[in-house]
PDB file of N, CA and C in Angstrom:
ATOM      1  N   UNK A   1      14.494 -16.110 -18.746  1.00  0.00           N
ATOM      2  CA  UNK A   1      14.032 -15.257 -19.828  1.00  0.00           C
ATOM      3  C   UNK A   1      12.552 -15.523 -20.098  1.00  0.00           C
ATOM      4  N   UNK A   2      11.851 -14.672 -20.443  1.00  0.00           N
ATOM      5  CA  UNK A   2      10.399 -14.694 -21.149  1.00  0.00           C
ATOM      6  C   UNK A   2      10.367 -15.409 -22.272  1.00  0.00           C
ATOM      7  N   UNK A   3       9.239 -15.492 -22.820  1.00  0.00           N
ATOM      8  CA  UNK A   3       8.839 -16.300 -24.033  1.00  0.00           C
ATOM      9  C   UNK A   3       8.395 -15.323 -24.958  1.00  0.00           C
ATOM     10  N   UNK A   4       8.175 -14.092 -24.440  1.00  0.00           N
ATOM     11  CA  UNK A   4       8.240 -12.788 -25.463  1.00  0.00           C
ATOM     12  C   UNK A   4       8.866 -12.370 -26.279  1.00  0.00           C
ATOM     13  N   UNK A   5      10.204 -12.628 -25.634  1.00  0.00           N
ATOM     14  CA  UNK A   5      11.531 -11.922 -26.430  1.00  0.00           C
ATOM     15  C   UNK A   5      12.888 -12.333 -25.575  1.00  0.00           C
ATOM     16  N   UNK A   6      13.794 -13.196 -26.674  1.00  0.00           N
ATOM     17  CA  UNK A   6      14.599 -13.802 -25.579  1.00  0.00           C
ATOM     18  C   UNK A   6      15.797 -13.074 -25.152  1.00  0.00           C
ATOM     19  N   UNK A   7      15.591 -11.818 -25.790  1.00  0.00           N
ATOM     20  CA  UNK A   7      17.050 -10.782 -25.725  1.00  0.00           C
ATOM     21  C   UNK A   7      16.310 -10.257 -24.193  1.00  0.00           C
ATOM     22  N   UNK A   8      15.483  -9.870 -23.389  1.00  0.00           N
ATOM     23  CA  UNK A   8      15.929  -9.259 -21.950  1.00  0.00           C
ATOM     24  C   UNK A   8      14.619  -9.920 -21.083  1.00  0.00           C
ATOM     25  N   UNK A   9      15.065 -10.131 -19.974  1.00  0.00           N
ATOM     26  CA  UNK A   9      14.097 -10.573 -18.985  1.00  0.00           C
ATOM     27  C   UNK A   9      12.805  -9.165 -18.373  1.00  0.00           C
ATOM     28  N   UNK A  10      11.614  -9.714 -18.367  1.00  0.00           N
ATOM     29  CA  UNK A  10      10.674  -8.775 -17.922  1.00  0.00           C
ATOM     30  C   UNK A  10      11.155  -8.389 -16.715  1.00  0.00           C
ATOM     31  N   UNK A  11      11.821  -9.283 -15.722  1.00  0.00           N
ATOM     32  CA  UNK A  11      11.781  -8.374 -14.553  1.00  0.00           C
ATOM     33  C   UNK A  11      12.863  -7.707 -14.416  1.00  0.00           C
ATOM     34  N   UNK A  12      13.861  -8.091 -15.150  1.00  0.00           N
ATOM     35  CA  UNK A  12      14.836  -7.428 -15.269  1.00  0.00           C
ATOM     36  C   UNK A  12      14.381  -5.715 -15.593  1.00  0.00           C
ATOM     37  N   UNK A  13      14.168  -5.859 -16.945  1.00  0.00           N
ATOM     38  CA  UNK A  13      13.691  -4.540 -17.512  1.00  0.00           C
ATOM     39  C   UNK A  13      12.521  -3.706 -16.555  1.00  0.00           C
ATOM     40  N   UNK A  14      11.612  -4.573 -15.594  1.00  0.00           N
ATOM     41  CA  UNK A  14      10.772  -3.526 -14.746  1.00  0.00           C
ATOM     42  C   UNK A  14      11.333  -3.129 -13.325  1.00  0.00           C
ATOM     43  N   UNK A  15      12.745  -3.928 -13.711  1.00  0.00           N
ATOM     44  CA  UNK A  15      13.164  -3.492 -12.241  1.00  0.00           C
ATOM     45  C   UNK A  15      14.099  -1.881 -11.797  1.00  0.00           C
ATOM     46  N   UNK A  16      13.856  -1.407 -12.395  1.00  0.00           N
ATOM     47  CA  UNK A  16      14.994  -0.055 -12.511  1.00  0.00           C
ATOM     48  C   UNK A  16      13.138   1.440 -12.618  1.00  0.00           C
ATOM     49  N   UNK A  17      13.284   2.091 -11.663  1.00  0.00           N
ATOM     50  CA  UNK A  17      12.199   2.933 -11.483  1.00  0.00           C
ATOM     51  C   UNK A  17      12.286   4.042 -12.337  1.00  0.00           C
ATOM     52  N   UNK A  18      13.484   4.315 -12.773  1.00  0.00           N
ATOM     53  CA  UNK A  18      12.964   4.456 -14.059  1.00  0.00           C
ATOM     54  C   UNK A  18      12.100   4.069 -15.198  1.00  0.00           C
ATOM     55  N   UNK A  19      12.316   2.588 -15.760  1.00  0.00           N
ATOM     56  CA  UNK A  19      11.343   2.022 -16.615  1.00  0.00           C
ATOM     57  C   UNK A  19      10.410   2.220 -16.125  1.00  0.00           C
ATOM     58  N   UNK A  20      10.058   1.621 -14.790  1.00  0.00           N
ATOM     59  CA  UNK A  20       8.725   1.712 -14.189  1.00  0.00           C
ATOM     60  C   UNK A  20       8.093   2.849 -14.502  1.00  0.00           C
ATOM     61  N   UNK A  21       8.732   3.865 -14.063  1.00  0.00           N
ATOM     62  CA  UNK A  21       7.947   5.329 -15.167  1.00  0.00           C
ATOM     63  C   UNK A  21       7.802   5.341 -16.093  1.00  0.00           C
ATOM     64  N   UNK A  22       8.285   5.301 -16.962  1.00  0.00           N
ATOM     65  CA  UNK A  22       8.176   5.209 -18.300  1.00  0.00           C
ATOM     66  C   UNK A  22       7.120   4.160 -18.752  1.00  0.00           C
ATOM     67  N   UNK A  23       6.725   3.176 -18.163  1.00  0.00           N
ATOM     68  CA  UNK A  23       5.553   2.218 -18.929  1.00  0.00           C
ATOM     69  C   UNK A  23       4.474   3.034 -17.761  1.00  0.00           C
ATOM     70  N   UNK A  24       4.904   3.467 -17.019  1.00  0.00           N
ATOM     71  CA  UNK A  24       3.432   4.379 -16.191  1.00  0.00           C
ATOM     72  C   UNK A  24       3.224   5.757 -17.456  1.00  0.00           C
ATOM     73  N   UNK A  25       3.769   6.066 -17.776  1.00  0.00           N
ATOM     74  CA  UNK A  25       3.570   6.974 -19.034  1.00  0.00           C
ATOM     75  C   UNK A  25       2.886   6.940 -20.077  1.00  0.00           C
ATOM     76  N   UNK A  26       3.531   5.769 -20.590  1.00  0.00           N
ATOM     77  CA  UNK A  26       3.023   5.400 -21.567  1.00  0.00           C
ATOM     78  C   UNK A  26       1.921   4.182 -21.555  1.00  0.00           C
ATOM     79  N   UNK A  27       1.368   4.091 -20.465  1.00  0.00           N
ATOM     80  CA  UNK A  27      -0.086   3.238 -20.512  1.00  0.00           C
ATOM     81  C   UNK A  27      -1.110   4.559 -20.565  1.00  0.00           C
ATOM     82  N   UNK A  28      -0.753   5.553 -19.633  1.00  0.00           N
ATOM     83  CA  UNK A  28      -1.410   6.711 -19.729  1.00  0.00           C
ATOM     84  C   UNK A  28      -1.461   7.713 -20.755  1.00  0.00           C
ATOM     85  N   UNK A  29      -1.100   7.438 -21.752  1.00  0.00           N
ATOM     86  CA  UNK A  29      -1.115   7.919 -22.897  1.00  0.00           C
ATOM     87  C   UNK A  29      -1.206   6.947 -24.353  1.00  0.00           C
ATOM     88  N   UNK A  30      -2.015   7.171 -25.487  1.00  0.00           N
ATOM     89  CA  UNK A  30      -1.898   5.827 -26.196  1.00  0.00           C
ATOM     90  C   UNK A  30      -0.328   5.997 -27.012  1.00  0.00           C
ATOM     91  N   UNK A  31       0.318   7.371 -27.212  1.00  0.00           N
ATOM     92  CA  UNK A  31       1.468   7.071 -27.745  1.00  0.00           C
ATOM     93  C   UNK A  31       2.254   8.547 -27.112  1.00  0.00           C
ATOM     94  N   UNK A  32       3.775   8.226 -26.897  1.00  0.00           N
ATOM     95  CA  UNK A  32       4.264   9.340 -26.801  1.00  0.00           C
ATOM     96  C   UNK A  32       6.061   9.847 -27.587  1.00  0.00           C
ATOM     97  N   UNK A  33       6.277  10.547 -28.252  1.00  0.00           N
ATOM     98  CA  UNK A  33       7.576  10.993 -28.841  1.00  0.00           C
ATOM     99  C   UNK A  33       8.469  10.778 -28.102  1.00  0.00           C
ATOM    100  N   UNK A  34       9.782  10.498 -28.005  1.00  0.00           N
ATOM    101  CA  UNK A  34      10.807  10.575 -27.393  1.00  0.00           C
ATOM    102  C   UNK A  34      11.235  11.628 -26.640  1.00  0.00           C
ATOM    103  N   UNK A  35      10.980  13.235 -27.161  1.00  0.00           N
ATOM    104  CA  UNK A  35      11.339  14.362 -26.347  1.00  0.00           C
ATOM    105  C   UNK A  35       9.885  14.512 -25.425  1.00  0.00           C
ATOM    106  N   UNK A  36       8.229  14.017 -25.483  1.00  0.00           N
ATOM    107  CA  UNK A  36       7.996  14.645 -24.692  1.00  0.00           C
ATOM    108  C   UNK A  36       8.128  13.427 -23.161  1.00  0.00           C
ATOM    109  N   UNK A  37       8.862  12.413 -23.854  1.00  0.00           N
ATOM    110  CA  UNK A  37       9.198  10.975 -22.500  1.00  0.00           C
ATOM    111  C   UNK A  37      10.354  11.708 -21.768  1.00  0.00           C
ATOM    112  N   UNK A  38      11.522  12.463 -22.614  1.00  0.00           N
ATOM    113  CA  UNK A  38      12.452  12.766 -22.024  1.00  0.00           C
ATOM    114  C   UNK A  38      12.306  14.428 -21.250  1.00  0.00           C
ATOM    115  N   UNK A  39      11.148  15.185 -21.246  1.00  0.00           N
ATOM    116  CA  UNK A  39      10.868  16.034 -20.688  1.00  0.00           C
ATOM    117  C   UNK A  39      10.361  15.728 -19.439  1.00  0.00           C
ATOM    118  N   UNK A  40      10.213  14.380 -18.949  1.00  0.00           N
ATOM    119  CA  UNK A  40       9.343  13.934 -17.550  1.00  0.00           C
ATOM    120  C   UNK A  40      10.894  13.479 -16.655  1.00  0.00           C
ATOM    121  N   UNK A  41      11.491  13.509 -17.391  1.00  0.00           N
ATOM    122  CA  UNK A  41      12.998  12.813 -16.411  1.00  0.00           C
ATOM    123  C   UNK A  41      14.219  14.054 -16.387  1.00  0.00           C
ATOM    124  N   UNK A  42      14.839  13.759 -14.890  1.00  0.00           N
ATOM    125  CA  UNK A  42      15.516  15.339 -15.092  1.00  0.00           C
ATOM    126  C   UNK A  42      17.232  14.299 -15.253  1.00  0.00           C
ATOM    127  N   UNK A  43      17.153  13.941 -16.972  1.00  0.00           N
ATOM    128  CA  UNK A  43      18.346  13.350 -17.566  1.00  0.00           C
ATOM    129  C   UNK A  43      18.052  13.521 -18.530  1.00  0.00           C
ATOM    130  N   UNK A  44      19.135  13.710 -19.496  1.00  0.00           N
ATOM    131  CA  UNK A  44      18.723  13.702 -21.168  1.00  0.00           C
ATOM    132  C   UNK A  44      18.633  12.620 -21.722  1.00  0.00           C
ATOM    133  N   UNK A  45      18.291  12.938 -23.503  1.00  0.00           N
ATOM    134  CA  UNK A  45      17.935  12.271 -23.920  1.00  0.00           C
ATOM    135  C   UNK A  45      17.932  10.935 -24.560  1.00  0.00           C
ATOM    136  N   UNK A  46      20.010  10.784 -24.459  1.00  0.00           N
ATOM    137  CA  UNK A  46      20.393   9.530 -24.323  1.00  0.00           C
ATOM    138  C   UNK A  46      19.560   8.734 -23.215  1.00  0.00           C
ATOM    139  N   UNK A  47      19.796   8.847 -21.668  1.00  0.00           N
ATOM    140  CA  UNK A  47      19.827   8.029 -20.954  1.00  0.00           C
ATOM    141  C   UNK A  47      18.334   7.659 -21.123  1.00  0.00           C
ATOM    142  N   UNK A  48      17.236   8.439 -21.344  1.00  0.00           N
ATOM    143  CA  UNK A  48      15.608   8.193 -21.844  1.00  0.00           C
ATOM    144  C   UNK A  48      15.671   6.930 -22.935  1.00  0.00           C
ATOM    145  N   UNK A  49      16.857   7.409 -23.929  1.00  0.00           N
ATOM    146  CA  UNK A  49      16.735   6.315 -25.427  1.00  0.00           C
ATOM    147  C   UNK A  49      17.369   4.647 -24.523  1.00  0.00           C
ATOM    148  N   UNK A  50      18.363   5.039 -24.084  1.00  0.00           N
ATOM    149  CA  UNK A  50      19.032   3.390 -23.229  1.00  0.00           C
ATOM    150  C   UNK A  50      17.438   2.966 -22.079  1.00  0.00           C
ATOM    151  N   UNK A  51      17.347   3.451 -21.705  1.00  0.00           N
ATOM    152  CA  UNK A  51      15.960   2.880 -21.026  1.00  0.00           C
ATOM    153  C   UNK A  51      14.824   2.328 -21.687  1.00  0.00           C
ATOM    154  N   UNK A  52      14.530   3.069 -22.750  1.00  0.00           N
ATOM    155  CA  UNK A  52      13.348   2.368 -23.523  1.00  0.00           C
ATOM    156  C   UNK A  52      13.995   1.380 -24.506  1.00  0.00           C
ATOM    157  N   UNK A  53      15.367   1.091 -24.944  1.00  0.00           N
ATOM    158  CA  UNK A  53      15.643   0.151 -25.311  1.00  0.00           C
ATOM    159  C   UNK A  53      15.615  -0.756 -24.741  1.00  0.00           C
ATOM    160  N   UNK A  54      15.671  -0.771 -23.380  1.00  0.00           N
ATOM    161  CA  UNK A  54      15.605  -1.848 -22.303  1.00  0.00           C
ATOM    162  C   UNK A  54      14.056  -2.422 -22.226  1.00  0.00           C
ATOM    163  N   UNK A  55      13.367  -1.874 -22.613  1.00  0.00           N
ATOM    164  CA  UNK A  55      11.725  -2.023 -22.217  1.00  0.00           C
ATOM    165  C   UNK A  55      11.867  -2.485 -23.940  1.00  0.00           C
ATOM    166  N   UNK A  56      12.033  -1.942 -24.705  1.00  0.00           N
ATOM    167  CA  UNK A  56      11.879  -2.903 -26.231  1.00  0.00           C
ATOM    168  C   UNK A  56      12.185  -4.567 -26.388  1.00  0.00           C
ATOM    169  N   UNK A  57      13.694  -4.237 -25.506  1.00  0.00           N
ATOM    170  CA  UNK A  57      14.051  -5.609 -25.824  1.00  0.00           C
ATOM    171  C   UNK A  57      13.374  -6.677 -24.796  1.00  0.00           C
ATOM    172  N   UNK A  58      12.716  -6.363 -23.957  1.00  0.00           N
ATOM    173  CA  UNK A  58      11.904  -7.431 -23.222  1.00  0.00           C
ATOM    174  C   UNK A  58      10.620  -7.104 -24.053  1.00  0.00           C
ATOM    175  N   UNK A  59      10.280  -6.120 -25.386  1.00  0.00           N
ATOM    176  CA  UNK A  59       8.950  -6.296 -25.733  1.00  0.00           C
ATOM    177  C   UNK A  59       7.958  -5.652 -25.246  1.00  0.00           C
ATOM    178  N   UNK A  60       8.403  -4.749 -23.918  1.00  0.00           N
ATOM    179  CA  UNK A  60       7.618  -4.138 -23.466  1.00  0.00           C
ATOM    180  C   UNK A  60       6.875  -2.375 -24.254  1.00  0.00           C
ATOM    181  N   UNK A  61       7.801  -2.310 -24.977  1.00  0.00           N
ATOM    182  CA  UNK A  61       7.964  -1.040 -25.842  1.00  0.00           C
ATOM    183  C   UNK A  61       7.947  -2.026 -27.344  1.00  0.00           C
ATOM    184  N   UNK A  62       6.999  -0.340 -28.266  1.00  0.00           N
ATOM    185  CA  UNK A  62       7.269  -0.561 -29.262  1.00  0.00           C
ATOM    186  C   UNK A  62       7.325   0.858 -29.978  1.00  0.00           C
ATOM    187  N   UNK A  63       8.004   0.671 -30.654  1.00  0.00           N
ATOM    188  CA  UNK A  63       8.120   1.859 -31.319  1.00  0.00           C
ATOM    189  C   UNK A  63       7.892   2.006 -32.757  1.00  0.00           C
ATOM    190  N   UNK A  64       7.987   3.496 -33.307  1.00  0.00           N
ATOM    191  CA  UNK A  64       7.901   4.148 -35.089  1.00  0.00           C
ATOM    192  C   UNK A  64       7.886   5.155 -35.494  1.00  0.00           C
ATOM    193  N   UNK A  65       8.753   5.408 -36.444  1.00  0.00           N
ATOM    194  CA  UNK A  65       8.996   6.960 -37.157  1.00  0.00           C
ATOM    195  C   UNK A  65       8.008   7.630 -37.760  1.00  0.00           C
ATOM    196  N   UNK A  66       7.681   8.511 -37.014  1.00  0.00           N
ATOM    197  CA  UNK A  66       7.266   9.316 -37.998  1.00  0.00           C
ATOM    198  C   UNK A  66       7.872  10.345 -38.695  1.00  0.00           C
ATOM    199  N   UNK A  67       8.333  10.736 -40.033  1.00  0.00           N
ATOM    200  CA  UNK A  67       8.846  11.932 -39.726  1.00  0.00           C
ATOM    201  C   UNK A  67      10.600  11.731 -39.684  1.00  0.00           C
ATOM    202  N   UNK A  68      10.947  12.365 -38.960  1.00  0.00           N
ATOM    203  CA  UNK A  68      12.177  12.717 -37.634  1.00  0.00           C
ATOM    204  C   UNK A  68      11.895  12.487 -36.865  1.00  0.00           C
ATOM    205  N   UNK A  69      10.641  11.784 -36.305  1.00  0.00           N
ATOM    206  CA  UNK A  69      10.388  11.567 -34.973  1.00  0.00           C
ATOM    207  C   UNK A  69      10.634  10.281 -34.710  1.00  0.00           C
ATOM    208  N   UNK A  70      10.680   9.617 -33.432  1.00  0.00           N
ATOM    209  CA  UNK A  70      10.156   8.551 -32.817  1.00  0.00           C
ATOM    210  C   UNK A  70       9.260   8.322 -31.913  1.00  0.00           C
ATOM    211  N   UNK A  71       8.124   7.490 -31.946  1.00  0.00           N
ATOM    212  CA  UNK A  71       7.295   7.389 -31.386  1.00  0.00           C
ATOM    213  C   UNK A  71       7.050   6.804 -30.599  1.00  0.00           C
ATOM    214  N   UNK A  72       6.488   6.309 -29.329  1.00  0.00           N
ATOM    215  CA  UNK A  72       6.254   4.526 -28.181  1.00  0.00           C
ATOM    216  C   UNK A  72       5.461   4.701 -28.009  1.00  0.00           C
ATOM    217  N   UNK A  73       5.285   3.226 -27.583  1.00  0.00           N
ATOM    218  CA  UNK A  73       3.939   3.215 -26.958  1.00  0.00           C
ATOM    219  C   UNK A  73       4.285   1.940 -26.380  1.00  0.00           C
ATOM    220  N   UNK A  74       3.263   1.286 -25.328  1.00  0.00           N
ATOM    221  CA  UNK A  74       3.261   0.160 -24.218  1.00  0.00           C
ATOM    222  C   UNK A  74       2.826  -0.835 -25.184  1.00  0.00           C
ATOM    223  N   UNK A  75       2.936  -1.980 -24.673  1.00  0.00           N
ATOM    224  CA  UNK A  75       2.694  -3.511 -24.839  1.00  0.00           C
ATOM    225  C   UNK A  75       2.526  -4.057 -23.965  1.00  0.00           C
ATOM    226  N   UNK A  76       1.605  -4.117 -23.309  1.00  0.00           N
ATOM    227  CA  UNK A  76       1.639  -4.533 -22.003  1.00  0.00           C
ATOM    228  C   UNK A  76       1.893  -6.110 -21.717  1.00  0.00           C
ATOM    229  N   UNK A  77       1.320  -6.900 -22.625  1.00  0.00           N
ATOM    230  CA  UNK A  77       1.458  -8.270 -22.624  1.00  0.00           C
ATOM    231  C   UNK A  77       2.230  -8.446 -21.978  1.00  0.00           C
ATOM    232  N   UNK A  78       3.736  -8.669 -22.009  1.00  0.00           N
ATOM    233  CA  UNK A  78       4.534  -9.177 -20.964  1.00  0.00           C
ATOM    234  C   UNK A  78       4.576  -9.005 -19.531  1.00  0.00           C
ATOM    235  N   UNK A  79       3.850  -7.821 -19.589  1.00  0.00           N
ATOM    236  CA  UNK A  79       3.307  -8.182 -18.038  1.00  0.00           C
ATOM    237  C   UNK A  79       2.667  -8.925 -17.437  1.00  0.00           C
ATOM    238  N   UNK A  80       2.211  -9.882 -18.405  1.00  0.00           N
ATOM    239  CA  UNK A  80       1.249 -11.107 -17.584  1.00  0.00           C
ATOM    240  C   UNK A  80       1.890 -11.804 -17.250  1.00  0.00           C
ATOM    241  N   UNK A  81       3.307 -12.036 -17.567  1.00  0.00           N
ATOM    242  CA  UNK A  81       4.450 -12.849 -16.556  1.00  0.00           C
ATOM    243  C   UNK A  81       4.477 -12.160 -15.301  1.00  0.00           C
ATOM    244  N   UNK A  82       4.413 -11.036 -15.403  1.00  0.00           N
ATOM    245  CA  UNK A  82       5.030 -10.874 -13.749  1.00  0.00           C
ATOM    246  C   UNK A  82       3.554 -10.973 -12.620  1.00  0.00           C
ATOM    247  N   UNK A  83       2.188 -10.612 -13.756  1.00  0.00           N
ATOM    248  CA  UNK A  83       1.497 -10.603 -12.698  1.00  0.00           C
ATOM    249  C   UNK A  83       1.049 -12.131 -12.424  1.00  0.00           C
ATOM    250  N   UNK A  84       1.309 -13.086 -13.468  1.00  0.00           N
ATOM    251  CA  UNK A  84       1.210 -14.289 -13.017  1.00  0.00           C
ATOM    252  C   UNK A  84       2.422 -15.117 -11.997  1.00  0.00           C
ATOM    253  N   UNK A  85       3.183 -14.539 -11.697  1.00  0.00           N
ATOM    254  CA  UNK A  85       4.032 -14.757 -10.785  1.00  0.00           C
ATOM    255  C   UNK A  85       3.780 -13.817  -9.442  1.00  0.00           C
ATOM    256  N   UNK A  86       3.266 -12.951  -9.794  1.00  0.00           N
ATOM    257  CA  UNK A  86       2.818 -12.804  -8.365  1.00  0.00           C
ATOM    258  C   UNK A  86       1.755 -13.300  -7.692  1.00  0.00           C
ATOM    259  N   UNK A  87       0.625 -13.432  -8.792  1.00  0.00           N
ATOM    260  CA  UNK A  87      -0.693 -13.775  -8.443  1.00  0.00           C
ATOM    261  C   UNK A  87      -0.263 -15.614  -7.856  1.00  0.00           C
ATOM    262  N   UNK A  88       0.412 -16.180  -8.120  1.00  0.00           N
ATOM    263  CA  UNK A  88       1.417 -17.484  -7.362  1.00  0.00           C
ATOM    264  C   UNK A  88       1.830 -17.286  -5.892  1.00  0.00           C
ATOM    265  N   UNK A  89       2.291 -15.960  -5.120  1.00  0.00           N
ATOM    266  CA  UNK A  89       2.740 -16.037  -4.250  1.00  0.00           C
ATOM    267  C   UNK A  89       1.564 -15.212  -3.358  1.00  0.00           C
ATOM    268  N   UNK A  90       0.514 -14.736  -4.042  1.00  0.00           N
ATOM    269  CA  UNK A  90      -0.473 -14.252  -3.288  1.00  0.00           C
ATOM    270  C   UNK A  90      -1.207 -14.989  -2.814  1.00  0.00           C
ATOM    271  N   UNK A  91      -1.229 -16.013  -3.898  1.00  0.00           N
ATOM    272  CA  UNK A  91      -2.015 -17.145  -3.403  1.00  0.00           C
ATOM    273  C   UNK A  91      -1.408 -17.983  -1.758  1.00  0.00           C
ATOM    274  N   UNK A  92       0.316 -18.186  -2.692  1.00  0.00           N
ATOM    275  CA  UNK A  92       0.614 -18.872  -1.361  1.00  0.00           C
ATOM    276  C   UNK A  92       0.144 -18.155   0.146  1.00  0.00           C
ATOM    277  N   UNK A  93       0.515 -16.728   0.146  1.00  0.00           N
ATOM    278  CA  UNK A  93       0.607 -15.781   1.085  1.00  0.00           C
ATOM    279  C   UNK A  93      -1.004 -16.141   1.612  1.00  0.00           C
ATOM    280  N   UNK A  94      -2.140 -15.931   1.099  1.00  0.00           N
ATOM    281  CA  UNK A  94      -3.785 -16.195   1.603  1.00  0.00           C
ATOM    282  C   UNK A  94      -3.355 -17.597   2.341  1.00  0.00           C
ATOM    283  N   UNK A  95      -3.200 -18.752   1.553  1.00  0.00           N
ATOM    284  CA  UNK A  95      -3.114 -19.888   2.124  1.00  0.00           C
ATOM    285  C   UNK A  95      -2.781 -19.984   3.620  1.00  0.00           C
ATOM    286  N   UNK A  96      -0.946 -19.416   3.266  1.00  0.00           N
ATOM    287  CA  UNK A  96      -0.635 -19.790   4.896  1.00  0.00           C
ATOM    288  C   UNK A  96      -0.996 -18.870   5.795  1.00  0.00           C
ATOM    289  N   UNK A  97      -1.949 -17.749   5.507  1.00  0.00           N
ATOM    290  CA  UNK A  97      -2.230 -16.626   6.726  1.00  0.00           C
ATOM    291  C   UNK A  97      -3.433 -17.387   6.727  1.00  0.00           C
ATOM    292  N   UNK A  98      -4.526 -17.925   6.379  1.00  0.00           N
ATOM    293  CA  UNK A  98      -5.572 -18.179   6.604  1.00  0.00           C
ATOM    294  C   UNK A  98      -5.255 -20.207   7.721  1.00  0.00           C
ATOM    295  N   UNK A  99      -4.334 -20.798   7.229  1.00  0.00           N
ATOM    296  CA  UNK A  99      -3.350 -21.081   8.242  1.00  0.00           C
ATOM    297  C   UNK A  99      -3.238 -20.934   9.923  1.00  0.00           C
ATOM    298  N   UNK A 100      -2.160 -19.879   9.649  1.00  0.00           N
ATOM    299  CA  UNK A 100      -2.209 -19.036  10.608  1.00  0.00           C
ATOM    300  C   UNK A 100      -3.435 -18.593  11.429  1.00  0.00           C
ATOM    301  N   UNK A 101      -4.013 -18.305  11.065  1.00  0.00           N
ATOM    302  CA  UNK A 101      -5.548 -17.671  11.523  1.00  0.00           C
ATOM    303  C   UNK A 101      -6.378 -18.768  12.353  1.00  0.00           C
ATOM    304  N   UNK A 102      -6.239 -19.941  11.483  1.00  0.00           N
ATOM    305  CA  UNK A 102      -6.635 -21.091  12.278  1.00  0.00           C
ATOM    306  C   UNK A 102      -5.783 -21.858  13.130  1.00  0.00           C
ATOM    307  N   UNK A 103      -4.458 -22.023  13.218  1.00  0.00           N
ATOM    308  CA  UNK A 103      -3.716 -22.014  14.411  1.00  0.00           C
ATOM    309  C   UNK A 103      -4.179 -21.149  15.216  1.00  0.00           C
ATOM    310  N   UNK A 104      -4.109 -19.657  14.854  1.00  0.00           N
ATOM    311  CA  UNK A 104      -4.208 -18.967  16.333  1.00  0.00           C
ATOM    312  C   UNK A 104      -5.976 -19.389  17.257  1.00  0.00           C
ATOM    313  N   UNK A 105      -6.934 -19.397  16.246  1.00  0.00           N
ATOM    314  CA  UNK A 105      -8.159 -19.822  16.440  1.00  0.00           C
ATOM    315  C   UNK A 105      -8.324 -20.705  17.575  1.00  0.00           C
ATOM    316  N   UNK A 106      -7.423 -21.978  16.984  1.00  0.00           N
ATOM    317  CA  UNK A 106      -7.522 -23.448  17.755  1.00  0.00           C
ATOM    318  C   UNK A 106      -6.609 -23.304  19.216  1.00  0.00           C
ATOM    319  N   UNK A 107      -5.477 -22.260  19.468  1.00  0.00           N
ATOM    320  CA  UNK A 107      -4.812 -22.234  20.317  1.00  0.00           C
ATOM    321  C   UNK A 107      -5.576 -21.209  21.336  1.00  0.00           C
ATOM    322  N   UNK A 108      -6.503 -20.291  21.304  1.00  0.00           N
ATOM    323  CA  UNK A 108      -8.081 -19.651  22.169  1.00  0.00           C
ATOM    324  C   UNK A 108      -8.774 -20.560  22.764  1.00  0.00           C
ATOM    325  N   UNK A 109      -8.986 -21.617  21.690  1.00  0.00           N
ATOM    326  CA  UNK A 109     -10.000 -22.257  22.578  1.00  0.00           C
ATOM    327  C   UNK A 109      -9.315 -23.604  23.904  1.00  0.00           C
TER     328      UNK A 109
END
């Protein structure tokens, strides 16, 4: 679990391409209503509301009424878990190809 929010795991919640749309949405926009999130997906508007609950409860979503309405918008913060976990295996990945590179180097000459 994250240190964000201990009700859902970040990668959990970015792993379904759905969400993944949906925080591509809503970085590209500073806020968006619930019907015009659920006009980009060809599912209604339940399965739109269970998805962004999924992105709330890792923190990734936040939401507010206006109105009758509901509103979101991104949080991106918790994404610095995942990109700091990748930016870990990129590293490893440079390491052992540059490695590699010099094995193959030393085995030319």
């Amino acid at each position: 679990m994250n240190g964000n929010n201990p009700l859902r795991d970040v990668f959990d919640a970015i792993a379904d391409p759905t969400r993944r749309r949906l925080i591509r949405l809503l970085a590209e926009a500073e806020e968006l209503p619930l019907h015009e999130l659920t006009a980009q997906f060809p599912m209604g508007r339940t399965a739109v509301s269970k998805h962004l609950t999924i992105l709330k409860q890792a923190g990734l979503v936040l939401d507010r009424k206006v109105g009758r309405e509901t509103r979101f918008r991104l949080n991106a913060s918790p994404l610095r878990e995942i990109q700091d976990w990748v930016a870990f295996y990129s590293k490893f990945w440079s390491t052992n190809m540059l490695r590699l590179k010099q094995l193959l180097e030393e085995e030319e000459e």
